[in-house]
C-alpha atoms as a PDB file:
ATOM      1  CA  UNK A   1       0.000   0.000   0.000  1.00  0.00           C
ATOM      2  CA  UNK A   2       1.236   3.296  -0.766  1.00  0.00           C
ATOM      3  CA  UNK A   3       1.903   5.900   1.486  1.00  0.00           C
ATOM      4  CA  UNK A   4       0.714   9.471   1.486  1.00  0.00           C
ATOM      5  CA  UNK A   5       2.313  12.609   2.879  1.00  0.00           C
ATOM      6  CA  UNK A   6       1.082  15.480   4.265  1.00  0.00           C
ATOM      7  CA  UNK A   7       0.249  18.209   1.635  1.00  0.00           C
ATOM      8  CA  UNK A   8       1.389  21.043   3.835  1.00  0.00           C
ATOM      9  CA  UNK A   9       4.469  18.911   5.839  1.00  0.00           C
ATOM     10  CA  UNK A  10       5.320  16.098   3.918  1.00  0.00           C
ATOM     11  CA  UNK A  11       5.013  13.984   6.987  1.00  0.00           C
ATOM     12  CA  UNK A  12       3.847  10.171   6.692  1.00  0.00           C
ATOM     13  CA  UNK A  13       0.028  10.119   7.253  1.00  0.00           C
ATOM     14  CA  UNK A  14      -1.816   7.749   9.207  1.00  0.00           C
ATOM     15  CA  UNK A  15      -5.409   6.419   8.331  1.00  0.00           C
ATOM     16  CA  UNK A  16      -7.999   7.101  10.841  1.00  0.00           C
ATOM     17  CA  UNK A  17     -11.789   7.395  11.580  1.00  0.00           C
ATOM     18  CA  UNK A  18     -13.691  10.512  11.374  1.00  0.00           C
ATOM     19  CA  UNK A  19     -16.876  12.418  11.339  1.00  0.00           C
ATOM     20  CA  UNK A  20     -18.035  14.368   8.517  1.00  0.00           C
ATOM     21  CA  UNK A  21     -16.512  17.610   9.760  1.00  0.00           C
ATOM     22  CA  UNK A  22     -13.405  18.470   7.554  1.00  0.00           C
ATOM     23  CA  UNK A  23     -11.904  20.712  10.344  1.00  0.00           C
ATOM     24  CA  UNK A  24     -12.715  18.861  13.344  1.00  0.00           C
ATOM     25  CA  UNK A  25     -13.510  15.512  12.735  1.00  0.00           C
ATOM     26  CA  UNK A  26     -10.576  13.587  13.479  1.00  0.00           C
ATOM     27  CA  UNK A  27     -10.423  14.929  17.429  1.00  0.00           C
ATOM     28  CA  UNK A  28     -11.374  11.640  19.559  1.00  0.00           C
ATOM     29  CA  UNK A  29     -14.087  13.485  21.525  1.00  0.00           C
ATOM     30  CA  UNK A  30     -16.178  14.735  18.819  1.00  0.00           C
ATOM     31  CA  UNK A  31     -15.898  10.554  17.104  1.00  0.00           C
ATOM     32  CA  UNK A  32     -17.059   9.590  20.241  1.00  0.00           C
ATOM     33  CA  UNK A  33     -19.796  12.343  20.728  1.00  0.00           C
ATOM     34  CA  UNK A  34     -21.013  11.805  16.850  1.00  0.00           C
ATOM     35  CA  UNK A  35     -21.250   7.858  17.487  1.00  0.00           C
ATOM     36  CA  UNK A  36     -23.704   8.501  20.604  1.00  0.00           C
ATOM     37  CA  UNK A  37     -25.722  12.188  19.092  1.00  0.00           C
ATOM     38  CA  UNK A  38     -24.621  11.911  15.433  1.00  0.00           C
ATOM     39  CA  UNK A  39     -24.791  15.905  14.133  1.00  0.00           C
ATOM     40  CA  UNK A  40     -25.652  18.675  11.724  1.00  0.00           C
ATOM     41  CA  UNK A  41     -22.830  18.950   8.923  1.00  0.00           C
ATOM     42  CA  UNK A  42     -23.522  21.469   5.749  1.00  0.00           C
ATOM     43  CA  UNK A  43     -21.162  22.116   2.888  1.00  0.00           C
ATOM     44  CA  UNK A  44     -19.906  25.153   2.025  1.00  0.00           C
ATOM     45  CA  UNK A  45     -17.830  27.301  -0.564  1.00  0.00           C
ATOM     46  CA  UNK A  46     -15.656  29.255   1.246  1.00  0.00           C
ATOM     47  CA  UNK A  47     -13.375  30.621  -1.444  1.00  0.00           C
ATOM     48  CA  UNK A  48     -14.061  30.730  -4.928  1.00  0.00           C
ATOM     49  CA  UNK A  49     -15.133  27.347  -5.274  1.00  0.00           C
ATOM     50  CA  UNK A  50     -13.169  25.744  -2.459  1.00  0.00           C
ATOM     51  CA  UNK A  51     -15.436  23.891  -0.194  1.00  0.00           C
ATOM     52  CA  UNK A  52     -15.573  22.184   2.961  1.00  0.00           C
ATOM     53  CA  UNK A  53     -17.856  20.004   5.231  1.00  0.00           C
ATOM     54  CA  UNK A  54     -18.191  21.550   8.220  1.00  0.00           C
ATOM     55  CA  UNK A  55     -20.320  21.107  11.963  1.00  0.00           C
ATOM     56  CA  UNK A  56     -21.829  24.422  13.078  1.00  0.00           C
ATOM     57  CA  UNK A  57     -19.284  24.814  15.584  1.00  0.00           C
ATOM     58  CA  UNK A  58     -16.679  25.127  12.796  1.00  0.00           C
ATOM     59  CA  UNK A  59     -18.357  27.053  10.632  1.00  0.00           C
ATOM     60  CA  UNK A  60     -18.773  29.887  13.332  1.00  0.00           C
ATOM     61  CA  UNK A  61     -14.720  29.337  14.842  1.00  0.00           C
ATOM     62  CA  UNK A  62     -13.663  28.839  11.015  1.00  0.00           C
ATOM     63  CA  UNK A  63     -12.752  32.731  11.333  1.00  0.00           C
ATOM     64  CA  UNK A  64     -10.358  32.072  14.027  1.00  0.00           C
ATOM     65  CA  UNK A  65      -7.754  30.648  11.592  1.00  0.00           C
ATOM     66  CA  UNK A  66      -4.296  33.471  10.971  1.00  0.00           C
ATOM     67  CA  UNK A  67      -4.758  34.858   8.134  1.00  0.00           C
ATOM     68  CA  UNK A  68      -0.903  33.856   7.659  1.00  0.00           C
ATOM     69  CA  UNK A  69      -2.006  29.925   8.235  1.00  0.00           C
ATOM     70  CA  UNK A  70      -4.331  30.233   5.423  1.00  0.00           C
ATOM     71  CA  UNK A  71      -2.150  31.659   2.775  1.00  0.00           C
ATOM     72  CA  UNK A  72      -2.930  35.331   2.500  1.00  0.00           C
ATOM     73  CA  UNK A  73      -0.372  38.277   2.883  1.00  0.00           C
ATOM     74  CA  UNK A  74      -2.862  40.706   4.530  1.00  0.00           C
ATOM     75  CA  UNK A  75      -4.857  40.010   7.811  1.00  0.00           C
ATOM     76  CA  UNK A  76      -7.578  38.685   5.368  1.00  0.00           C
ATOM     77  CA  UNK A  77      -9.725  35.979   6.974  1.00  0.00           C
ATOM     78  CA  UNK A  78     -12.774  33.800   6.054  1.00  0.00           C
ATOM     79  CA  UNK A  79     -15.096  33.966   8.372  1.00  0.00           C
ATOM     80  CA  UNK A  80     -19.218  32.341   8.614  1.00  0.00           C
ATOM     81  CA  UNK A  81     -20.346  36.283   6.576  1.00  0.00           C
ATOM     82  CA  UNK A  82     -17.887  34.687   3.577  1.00  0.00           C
ATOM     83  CA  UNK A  83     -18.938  31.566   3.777  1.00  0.00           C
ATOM     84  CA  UNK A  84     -21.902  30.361   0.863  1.00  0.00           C
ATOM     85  CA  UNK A  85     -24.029  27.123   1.875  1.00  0.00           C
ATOM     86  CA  UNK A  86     -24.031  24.741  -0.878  1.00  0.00           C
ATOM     87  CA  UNK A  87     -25.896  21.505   0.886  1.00  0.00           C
ATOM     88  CA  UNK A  88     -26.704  19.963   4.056  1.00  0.00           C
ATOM     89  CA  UNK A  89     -25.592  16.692   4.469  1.00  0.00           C
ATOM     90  CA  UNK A  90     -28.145  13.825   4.630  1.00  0.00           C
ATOM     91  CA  UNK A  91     -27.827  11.023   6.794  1.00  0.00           C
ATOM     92  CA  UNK A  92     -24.168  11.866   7.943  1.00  0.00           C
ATOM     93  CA  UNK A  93     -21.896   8.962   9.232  1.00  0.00           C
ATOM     94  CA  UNK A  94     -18.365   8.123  10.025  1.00  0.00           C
ATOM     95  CA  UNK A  95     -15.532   8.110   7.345  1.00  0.00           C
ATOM     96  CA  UNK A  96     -12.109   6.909   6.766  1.00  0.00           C
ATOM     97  CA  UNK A  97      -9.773   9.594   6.123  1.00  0.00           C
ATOM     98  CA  UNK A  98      -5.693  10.273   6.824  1.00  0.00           C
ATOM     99  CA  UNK A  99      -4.129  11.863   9.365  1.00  0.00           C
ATOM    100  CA  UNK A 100      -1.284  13.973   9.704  1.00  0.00           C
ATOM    101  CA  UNK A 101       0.362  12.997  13.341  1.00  0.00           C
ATOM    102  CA  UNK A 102       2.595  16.634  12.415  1.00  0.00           C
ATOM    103  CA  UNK A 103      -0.063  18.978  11.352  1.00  0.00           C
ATOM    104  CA  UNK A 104      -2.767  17.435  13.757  1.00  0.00           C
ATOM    105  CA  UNK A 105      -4.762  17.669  10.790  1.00  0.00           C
ATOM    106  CA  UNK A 106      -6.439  15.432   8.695  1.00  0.00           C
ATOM    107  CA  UNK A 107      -6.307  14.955   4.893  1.00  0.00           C
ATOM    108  CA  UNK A 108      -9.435  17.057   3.671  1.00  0.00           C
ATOM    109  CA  UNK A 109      -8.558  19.793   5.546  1.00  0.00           C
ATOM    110  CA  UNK A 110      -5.150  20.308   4.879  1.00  0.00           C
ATOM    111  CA  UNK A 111      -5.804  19.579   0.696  1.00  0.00           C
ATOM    112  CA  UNK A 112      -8.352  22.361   1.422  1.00  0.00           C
ATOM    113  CA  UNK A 113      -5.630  24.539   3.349  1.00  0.00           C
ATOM    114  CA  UNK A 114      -3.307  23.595   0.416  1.00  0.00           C
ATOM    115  CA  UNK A 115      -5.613  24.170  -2.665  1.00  0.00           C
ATOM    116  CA  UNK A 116      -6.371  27.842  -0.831  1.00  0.00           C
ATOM    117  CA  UNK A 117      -2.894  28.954  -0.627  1.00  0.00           C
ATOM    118  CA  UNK A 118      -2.016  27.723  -4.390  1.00  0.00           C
ATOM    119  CA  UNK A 119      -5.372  29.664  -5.454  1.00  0.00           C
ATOM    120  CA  UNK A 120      -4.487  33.257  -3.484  1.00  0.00           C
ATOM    121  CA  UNK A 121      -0.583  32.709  -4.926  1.00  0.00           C
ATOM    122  CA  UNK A 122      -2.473  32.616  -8.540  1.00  0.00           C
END
């Protein structure tokens, strides 16, 4: 089996289980709190046609990233007011995704965190 590395690092991933949240889904606490309550999980286009899958608590804290982190030279962030809802997601369950043990970040994420910064260096 071939293994990836971490678009942002380069670090060996690992392969883990997560909810449907892009940003958060690979912390242990909210696996184990989506297994017992499930949740709410929406899509959304958050920079010219870059999307993510994210829980309402993410999509309200998504704003909290550094400007820097995401790839832009100003103080420029993307907060919820940026953010255009695409689709809710029906019947939400667990997924298999990587990991990076580096980044603390899993795959989705950080291809959306590297996508963004090739697409503001355009």
């Amino acid at each position: 089996m071939k293994k990836e590395q971490c678009p942002l690092c380069y670090s060996e991933m690992e392969s883990i289980d997560c909810t449907p949240c892009h940003d958060c889904g690979h912390f242990e606490n909210e696996v184990k709190k989506f297994n017992v309550i499930g949740g709410k999980f929406n899509v959304y286009d958050l920079y010219d046609g870059l999307t993510l899958q994210l829980c309402d608590l993410c999509k309200i804290d998504f704003g909290s990233y550094k400007s820097d982190f995401l790839g832009f030279k100003d103080s420029t962030t993307i907060g919820f007011e940026n953010m255009n809802f695409i689709t809710e997601i029906d019947k939400p369950k667990m997924e298999k995704d990587k990991f990076c043990p580096e980044c603390k970040m899993r795959m989705k994420f950080l291809t959306f965190i590297s996508s963004l910064r090739e697409k503001i260096n355009e």
